[in-house]
Protein backbone atom coordinates (compact mmCIF):
# COMPACT_ATOMS: atom_id res chain seq x y z
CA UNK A 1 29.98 -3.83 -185.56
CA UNK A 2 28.32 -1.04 -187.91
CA UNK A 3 24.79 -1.29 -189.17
CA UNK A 4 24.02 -1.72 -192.39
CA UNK A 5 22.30 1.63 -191.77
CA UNK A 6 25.98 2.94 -190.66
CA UNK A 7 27.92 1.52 -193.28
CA UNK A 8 25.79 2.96 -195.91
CA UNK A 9 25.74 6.48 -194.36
CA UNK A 10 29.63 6.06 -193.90
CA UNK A 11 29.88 5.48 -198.09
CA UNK A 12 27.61 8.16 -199.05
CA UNK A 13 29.82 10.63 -197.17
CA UNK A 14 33.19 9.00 -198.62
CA UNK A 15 31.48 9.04 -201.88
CA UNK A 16 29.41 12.15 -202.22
CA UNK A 17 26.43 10.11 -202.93
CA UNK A 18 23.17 9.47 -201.45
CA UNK A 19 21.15 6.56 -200.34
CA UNK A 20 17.51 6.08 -201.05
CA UNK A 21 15.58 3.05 -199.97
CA UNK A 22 13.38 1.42 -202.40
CA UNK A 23 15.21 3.12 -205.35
CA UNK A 24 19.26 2.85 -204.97
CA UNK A 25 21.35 -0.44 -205.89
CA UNK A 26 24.04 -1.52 -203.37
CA UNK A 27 26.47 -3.15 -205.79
CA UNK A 28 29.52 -4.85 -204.37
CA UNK A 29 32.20 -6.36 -206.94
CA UNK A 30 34.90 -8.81 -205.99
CA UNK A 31 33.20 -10.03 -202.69
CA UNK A 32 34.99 -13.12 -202.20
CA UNK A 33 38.27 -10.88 -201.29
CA UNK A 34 36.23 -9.97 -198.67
CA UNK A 35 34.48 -13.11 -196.73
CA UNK A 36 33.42 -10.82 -193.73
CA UNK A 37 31.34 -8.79 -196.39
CA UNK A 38 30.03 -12.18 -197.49
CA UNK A 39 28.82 -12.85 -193.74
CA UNK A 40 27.18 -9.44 -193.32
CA UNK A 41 25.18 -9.56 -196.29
CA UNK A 42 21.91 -11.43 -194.10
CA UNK A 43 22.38 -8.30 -191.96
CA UNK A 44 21.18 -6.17 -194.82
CA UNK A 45 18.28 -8.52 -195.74
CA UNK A 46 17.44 -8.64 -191.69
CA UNK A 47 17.91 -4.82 -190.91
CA UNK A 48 17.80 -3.16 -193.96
CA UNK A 49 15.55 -4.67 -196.00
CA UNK A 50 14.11 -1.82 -198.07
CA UNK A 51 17.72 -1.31 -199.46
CA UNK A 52 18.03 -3.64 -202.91
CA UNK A 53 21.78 -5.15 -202.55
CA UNK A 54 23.54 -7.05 -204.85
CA UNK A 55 26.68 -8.70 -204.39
CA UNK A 56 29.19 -10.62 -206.97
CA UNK A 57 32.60 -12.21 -207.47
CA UNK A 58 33.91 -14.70 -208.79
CA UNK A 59 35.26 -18.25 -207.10
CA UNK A 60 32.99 -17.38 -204.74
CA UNK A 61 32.20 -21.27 -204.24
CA UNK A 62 35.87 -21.48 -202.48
CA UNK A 63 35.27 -18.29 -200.55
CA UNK A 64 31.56 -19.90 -198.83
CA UNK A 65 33.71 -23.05 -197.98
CA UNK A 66 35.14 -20.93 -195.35
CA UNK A 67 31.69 -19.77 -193.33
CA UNK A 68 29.82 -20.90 -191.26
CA UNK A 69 26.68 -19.72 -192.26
CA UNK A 70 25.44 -18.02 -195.53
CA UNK A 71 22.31 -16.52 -194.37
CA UNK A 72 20.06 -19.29 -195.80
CA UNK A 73 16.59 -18.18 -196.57
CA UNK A 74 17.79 -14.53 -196.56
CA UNK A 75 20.05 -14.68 -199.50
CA UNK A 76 19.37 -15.53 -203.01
CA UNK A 77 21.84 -16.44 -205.14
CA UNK A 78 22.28 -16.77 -209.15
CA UNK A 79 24.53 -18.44 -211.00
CA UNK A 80 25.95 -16.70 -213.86
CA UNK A 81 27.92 -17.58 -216.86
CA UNK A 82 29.04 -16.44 -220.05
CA UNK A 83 26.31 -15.52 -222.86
CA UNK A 84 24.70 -18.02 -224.50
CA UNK A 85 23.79 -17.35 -228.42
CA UNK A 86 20.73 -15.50 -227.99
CA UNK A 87 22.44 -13.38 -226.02
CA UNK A 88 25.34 -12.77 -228.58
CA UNK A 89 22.80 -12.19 -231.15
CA UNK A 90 21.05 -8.96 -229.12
CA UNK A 91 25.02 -7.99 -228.38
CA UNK A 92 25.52 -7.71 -232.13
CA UNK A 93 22.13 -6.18 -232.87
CA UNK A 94 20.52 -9.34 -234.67
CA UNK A 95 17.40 -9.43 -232.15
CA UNK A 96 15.35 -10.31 -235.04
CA UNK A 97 17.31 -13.52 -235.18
CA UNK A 98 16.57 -14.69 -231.72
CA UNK A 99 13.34 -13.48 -231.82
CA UNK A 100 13.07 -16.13 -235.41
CA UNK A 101 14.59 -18.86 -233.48
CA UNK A 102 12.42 -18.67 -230.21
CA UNK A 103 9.08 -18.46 -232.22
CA UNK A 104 10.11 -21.38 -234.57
CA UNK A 105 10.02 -25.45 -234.17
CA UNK A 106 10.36 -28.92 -235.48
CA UNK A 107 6.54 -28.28 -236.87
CA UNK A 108 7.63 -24.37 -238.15
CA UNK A 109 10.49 -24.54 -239.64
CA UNK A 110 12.45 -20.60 -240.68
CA UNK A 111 13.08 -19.78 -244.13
CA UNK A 112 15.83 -21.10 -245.64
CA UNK A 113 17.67 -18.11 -246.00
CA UNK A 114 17.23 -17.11 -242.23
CA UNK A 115 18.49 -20.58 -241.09
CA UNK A 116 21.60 -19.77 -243.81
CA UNK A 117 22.67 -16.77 -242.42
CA UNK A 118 21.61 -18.53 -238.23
CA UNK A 119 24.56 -21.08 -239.40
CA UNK A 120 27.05 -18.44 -240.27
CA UNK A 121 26.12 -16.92 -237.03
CA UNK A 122 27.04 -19.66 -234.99
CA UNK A 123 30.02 -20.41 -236.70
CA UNK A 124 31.50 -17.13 -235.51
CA UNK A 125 29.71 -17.56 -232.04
CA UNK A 126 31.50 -20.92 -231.52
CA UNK A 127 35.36 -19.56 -232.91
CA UNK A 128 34.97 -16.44 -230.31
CA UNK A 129 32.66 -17.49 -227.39
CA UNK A 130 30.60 -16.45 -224.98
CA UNK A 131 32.73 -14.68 -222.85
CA UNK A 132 31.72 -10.86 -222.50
CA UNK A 133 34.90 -9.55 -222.79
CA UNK A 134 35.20 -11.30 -226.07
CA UNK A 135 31.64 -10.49 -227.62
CA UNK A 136 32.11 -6.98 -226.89
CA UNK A 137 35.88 -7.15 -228.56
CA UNK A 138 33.52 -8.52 -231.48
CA UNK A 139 30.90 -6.49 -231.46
CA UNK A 140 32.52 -3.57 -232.02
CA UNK A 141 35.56 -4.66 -234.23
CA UNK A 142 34.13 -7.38 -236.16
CA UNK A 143 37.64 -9.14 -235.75
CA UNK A 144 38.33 -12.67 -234.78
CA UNK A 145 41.99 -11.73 -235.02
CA UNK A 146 41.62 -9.36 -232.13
CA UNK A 147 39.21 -12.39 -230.34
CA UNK A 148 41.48 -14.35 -230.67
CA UNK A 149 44.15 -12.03 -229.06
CA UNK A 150 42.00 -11.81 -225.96
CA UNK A 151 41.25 -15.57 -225.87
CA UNK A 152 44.73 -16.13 -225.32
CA UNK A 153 44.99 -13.28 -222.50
CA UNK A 154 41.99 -14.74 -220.92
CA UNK A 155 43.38 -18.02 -221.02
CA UNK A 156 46.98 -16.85 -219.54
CA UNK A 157 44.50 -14.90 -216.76
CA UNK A 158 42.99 -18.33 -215.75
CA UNK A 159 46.18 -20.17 -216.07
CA UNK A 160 47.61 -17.79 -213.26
CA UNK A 161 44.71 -18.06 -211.06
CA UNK A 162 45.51 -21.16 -210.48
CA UNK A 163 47.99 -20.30 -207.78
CA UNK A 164 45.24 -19.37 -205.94
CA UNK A 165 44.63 -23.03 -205.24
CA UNK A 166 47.59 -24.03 -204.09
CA UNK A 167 46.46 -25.01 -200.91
CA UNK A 168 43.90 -27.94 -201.95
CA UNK A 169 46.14 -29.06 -205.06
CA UNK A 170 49.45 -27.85 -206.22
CA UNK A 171 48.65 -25.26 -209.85
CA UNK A 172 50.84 -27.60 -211.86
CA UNK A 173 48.37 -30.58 -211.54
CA UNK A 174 45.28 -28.04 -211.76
CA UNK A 175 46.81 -26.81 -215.19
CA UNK A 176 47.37 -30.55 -216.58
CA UNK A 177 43.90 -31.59 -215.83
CA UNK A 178 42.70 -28.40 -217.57
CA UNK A 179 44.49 -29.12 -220.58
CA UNK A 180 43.67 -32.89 -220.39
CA UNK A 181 39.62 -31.57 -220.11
CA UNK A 182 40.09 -29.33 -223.20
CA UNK A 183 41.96 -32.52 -224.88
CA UNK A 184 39.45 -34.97 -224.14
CA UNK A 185 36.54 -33.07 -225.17
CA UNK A 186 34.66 -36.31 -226.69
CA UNK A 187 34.06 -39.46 -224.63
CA UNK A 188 34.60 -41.14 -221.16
CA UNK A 189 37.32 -39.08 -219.20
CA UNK A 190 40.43 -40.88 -218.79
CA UNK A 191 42.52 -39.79 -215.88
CA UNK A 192 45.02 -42.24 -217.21
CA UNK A 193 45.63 -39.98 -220.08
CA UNK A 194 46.31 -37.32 -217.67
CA UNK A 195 50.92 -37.00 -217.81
CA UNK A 196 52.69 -37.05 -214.76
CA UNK A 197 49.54 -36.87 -212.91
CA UNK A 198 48.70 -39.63 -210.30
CA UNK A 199 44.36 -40.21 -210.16
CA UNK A 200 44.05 -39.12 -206.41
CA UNK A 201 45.46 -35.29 -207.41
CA UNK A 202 44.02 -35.65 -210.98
CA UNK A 203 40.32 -36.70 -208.96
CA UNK A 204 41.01 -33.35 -206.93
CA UNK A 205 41.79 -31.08 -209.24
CA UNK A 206 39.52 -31.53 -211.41
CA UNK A 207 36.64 -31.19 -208.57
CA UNK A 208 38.54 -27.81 -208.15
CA UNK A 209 37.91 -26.85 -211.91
CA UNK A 210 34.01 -27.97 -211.69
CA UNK A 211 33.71 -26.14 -208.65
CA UNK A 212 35.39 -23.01 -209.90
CA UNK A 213 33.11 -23.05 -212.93
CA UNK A 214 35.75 -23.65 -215.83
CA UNK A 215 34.46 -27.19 -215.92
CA UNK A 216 31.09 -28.73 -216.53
CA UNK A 217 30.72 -32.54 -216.19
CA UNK A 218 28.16 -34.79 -217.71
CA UNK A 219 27.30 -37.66 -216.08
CA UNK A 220 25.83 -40.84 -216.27
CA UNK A 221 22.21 -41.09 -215.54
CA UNK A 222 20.27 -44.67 -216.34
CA UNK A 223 17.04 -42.85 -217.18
CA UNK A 224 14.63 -44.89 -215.90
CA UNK A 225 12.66 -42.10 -214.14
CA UNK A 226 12.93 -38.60 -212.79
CA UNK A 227 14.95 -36.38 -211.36
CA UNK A 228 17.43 -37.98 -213.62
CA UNK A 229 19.95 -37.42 -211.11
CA UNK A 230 18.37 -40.34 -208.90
CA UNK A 231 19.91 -42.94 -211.25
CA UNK A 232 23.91 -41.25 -211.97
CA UNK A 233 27.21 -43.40 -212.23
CA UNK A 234 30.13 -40.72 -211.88
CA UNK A 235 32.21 -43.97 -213.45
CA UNK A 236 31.08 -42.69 -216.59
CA UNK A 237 31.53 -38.86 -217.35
CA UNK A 238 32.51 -36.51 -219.91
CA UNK A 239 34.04 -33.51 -219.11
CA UNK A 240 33.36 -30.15 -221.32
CA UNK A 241 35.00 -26.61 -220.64
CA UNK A 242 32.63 -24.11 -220.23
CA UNK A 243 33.47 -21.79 -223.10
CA UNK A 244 33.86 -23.01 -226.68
CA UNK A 245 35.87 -20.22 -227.68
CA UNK A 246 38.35 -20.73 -225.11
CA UNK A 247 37.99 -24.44 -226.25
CA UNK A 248 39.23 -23.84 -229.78
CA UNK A 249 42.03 -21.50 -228.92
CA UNK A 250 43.46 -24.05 -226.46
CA UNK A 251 43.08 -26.44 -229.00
CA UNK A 252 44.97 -24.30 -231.42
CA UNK A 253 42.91 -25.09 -234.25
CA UNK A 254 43.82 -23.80 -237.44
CA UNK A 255 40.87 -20.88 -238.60
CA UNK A 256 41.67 -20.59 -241.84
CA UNK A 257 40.02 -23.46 -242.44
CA UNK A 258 36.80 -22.09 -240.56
CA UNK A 259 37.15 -19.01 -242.36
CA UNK A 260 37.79 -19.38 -246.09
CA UNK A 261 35.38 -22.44 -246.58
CA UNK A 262 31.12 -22.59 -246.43
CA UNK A 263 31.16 -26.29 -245.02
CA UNK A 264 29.56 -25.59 -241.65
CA UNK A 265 30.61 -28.75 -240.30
CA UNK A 266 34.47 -27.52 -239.29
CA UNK A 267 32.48 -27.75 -236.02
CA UNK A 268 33.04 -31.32 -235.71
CA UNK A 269 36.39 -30.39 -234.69
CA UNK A 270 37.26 -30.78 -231.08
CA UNK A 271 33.73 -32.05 -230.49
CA UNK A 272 33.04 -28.64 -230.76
CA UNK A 273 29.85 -29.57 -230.99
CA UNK A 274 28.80 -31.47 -228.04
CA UNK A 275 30.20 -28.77 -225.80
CA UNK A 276 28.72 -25.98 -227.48
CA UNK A 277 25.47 -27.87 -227.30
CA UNK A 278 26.37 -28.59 -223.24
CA UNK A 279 27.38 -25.34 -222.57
CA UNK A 280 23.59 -23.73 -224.08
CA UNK A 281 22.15 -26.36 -221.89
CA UNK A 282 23.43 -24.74 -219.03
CA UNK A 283 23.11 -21.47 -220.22
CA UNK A 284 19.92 -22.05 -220.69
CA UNK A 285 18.38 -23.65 -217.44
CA UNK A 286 16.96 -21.36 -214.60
CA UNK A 287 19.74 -19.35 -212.94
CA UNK A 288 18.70 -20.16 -209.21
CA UNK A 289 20.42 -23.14 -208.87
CA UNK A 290 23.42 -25.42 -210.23
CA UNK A 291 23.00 -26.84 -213.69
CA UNK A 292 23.29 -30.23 -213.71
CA UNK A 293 24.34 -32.02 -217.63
CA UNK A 294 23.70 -35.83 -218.02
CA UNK A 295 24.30 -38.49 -220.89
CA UNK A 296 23.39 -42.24 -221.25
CA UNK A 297 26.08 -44.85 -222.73
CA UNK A 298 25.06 -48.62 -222.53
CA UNK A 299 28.72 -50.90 -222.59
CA UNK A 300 27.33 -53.84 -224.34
CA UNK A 301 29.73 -56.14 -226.54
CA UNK A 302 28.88 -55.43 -230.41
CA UNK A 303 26.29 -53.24 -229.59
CA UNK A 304 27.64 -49.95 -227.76
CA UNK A 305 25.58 -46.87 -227.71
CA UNK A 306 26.03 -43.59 -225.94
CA UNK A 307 23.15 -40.76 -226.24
CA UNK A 308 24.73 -37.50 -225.99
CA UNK A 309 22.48 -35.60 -223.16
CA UNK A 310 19.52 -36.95 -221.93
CA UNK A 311 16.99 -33.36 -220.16
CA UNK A 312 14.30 -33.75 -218.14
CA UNK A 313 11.12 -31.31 -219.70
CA UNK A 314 8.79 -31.34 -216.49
CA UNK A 315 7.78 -35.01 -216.10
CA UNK A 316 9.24 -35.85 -219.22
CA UNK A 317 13.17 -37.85 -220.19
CA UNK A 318 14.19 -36.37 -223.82
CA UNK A 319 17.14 -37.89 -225.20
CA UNK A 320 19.03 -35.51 -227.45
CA UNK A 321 22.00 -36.39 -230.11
CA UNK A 322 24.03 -34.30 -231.47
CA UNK A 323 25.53 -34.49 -235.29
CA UNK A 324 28.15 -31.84 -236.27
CA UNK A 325 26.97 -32.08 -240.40
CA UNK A 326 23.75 -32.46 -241.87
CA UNK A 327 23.45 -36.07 -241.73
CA UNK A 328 24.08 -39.16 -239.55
CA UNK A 329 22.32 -42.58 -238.63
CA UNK A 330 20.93 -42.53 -235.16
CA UNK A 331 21.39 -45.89 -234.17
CA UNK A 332 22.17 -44.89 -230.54
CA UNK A 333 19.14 -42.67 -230.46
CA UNK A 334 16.50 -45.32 -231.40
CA UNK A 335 18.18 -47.61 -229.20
CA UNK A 336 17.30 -45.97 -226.03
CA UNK A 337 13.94 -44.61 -227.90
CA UNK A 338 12.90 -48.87 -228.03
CA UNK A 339 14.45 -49.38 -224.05
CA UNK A 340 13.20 -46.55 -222.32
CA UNK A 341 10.07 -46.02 -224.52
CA UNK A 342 10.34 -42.71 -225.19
CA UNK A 343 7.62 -41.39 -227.69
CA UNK A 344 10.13 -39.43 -229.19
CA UNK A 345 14.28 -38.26 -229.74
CA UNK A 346 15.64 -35.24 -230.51
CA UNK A 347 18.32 -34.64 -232.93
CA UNK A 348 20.44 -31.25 -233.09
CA UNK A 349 22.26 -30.53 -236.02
CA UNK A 350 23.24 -28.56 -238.82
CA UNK A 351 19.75 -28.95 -240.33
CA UNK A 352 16.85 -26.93 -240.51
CA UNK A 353 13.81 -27.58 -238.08
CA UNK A 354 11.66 -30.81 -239.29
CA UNK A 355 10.56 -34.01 -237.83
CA UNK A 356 11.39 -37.68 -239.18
CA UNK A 357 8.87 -39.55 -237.76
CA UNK A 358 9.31 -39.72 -234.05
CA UNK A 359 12.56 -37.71 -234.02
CA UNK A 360 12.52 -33.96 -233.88
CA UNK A 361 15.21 -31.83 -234.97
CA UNK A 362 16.57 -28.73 -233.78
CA UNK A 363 19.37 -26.78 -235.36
CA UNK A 364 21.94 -26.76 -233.08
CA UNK A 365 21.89 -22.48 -233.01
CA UNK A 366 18.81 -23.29 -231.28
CA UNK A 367 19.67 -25.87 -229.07
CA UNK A 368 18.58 -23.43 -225.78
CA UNK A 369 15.01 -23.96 -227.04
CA UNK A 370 15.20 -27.59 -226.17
CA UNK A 371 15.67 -27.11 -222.38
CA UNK A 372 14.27 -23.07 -222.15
């Protein structure tokens, strides 16, 4: 087997380039076509250590499955996904923006006309997504037509990967579940409402879809104490796709209503919403490991309440609901406030930064603040 030593010297040549140690990044794309590559990568760390190597790929979850051994303690990995809305604002040049919304809180509110022009923002954020492809589409043709275009070819692309599954569950069932996830966006997932699916394949492709990514799930945690995941009943999850872009073009919702009217709250649609607030969540948390997204629901005759994501802030449980408009009771919210005593709730919505008493409120263009 070549050193790490060898294989580089054996590039350089093929390559016409040149090696330096300490200053040259080993980049290498598309890894999980490769799982020997994956294997060898401790070697570097071990035997080449002054070399900085990087390696990336997506599925890469299904590709580990298949070794033995991932060089543990020699390998760090980071989980990436697609921008959050910070990150579109510094792709469209509105730094500014995100520096406003980082620097601001429930006790320093923005001006109202830099919250305005924060909602119109994040109403195109949430019609094209997050995915990079898309934002760059965006940021240099201003178009949601052409997003839109590329949402669908993005969607066709994942549609066909899905072949490349066949062996744990058959694409057909992998696609239904998919759709079923981007159909039941709000609420307990029903794998009853899943057609011509029976639960066992339903229950295993959708464990595909969470561990390829596509998915996120948010369980049911009973919030008593931290970590929050001590306390979970997976009887009780919702399931969000990872991209609300993608989200609203599978939906085929109809953007002429987004576009040719001011009321901000065409976001209710789809519960696009919740997952746009889910997906920032994740986003937002540190990069080294799995996110994990949780929610509270209490099944109690004539008195139901669900809180939409409950975060853990160091040694602290903050229960957050989210409103799509500007206004909303938040009944569930001082329900759990009075059983868990929690000194306070958060609410994200279309609103401004303020306080009502015990409940802060973040816009929801700055929900990453809330776990960041």
């Amino acid at each position: 087997m070549r050193t790490p030593q060898q294989l580089c010297e054996e590039i350089a040549m093929l390559e016409g380039c040149t090696f330096k140690p300490g200053k040259t990044l080993f980049f290498i794309d598309v890894i999980q076509d490769c799982p020997a590559a994956i294997g060898c990568l401790r070697y570097f760390y071990e035997h080449f250590p002054e070399l900085h190597v990087i390696a990336a790929g997506s599925l890469l979850e299904f590709a580990l499955e298949e070794l033995p051994s991932f060089g543990v303690g020699r390998i760090h990995s980071l989980y990436m996904y697609p921008f959050c809305f910070s990150e579109f604002l510094e792709a469209t040049n509105n730094m500014p923006l995100a520096a406003a919304i980082d620097s601001a809180s429930p006790s320093s509110p923005l001006s109202d006309i830099v919250h305005n022009r924060l909602l119109e923002l994040l109403r195109t954020f949430i019609i094209i997504g997050g995915m990079p492809a898309v934002v760059k589409k965006y940021a240099e043709t201003a178009s949601l037509t052409n997003c839109q275009k590329l949402l669908g070819e993005l969607i066709a692309s994942f549609r066909d990967d899905f072949a490349k599954y066949r062996r744990r569950i058959p694409s057909s069932r992998i696609d239904a579940v998919f759709m079923s996830v981007a159909a039941q966006s709000q609420g307990k997932f029903m794998y009853s409402k899943i057609d011509g699916v029976r639960t066992e394949q339903a229950q295993a492709a959708l464990q595909t879809l969470i561990l390829a990514g596509l998915v996120y799930p948010v369980t049911h945690t009973a919030a008593n104490g931290i970590p929050l995941g001590a306390e979970t009943d997976e009887r009780y999850r919702r399931m969000i796709l990872f991209d609300t872009g993608l989200l609203q073009r599978l939906l085929n919702l109809d953007l002429s209503d987004i576009i040719l009217t001011n009321d901000t709250a065409f976001i209710n649609k789809g519960s696009l919403a919740e997952v746009f607030v889910g997906c920032e969540f994740v986003k937002n948390m540190p990069a080294d490991y799995p996110a994990a997204l949780y929610c509270w629901h209490r099944d109690k005759k004539g008195s139901d309440a669900e809180i939409d994501y409950i975060v853990q802030r160091h040694n602290q449980i903050w229960p957050v609901e989210v409103k799509s408009g500007k206004s909303g009771k938040m009944q569930s919210l001082r329900i759990f406030m009075e059983q868990k005593h929690s000194p306070f709730g958060i609410r994200t919505s279309l609103e401004n930064f303020c306080e009502y008493d015990n409940i802060k409120v973040y816009p929801l263009y700055a929900a990453g603040n809330i776990v960041r």
